[in-house]
Protein backbone atom coordinates (compact mmCIF):
# COMPACT_ATOMS: atom_id res chain seq x y z
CA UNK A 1 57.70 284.12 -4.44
CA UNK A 2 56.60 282.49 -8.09
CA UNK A 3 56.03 278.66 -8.14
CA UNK A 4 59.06 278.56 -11.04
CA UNK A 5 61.17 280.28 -8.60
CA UNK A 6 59.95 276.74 -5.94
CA UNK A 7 61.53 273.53 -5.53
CA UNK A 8 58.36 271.15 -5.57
CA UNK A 9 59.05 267.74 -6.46
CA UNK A 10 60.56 264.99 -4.15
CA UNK A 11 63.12 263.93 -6.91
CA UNK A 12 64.46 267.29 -7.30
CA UNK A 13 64.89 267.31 -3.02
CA UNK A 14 66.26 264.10 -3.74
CA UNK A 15 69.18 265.38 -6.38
CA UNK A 16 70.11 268.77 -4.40
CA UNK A 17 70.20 266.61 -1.03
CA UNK A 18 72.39 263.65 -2.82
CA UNK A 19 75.31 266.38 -3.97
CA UNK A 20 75.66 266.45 -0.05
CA UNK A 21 76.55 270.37 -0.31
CA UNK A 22 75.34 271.77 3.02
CA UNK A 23 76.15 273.75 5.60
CA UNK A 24 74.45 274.20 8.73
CA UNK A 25 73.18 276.93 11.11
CA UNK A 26 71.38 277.03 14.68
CA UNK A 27 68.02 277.29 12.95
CA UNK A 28 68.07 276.03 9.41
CA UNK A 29 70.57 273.50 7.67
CA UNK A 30 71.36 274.59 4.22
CA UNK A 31 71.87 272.32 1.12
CA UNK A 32 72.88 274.27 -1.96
CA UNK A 33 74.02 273.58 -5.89
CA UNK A 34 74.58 275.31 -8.91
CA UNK A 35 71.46 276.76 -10.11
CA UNK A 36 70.64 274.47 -13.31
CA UNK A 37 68.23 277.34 -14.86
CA UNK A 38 68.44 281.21 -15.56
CA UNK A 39 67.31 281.59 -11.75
CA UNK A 40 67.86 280.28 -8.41
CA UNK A 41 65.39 278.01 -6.79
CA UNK A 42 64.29 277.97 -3.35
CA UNK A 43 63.16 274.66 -1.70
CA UNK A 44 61.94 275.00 2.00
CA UNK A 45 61.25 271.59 4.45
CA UNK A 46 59.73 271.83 7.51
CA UNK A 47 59.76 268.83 9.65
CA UNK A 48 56.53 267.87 11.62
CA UNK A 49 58.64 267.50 14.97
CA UNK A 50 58.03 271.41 14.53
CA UNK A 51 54.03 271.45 14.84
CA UNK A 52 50.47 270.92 13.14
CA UNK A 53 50.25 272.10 9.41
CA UNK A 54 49.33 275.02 10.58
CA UNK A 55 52.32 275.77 12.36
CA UNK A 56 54.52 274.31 9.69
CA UNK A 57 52.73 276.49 6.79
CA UNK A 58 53.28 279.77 8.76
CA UNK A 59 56.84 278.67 9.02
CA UNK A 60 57.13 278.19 5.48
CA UNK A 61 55.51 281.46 4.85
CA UNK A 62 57.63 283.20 6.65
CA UNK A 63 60.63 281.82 5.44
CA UNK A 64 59.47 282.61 2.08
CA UNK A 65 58.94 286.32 3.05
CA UNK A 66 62.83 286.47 4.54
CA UNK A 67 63.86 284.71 1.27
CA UNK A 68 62.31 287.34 -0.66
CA UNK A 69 63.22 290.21 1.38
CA UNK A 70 66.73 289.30 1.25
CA UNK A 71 67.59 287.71 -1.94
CA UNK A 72 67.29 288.76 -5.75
CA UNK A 73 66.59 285.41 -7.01
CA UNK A 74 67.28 286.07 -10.60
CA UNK A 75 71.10 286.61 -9.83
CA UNK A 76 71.67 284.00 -6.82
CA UNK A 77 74.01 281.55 -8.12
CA UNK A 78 72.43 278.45 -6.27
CA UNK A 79 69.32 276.19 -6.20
CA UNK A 80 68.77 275.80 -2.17
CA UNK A 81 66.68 273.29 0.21
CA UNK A 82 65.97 275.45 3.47
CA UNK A 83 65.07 272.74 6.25
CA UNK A 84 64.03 274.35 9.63
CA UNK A 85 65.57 273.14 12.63
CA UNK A 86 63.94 273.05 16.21
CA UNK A 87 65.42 276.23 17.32
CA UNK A 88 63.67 278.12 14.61
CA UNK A 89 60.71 277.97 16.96
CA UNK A 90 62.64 279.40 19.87
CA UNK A 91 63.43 282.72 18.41
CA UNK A 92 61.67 285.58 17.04
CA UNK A 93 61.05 286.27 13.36
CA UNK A 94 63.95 289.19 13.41
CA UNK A 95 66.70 287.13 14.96
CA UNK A 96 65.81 283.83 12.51
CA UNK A 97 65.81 286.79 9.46
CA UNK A 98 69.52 287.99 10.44
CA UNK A 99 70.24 284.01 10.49
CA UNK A 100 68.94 283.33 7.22
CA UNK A 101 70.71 286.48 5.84
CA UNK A 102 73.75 285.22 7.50
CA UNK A 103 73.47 281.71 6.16
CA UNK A 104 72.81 282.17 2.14
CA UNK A 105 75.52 285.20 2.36
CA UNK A 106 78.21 282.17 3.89
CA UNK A 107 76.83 279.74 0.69
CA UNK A 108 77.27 282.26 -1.56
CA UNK A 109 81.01 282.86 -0.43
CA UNK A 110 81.75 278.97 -0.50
């Protein structure tokens, strides 16, 4: 996934967060807004109750992999924070790929 296509700064977290638009799943909670540019953006938060950097970097990778497996992100209608939950650590990288599938299909429909 590009960097443009990346939520980076805390302010930006800050806004999408604020517009309290979120729904939320067993493994990730969801906060989502009207894309502000020509393309989504994808914003992903992993908390350190999850693991080392390590673990939380492979987490992030891999959500960016489902992210870009699943989504075209020039024609997503939404900016998105993806914050993992605990549970993300309890299942395998299939089951947490139908649940992110799942999830940014249901934001789409709201």
């Amino acid at each position: 996934m590009k960097k443009a296509f990346r939520i980076k700064k805390n302010e930006e977290f800050s806004k999408l967060i604020a517009k309290k638009q979120s729904t939320a799943f067993a493994s990730y909670i969801i906060y989502y807004d009207h894309r502000q540019e020509d393309h989504a953006r994808i914003g992903i938060s992993v908390s350190k109750k999850l693991g080392k950097a390590v673990m939380r970097n492979k987490i992030k990778r891999q959500i960016r992999m489902m992210i870009a497996e699943e989504i075209d992100l020039r024609s997503y209608p939404y900016d998105v924070i993806i914050i993992a939950r605990k549970s993300y650590l309890e299942n395998d990288y299939l089951t947490n790929k139908k649940g992110l599938a799942k999830a940014l299909k249901k934001v789409t429909i709201i």
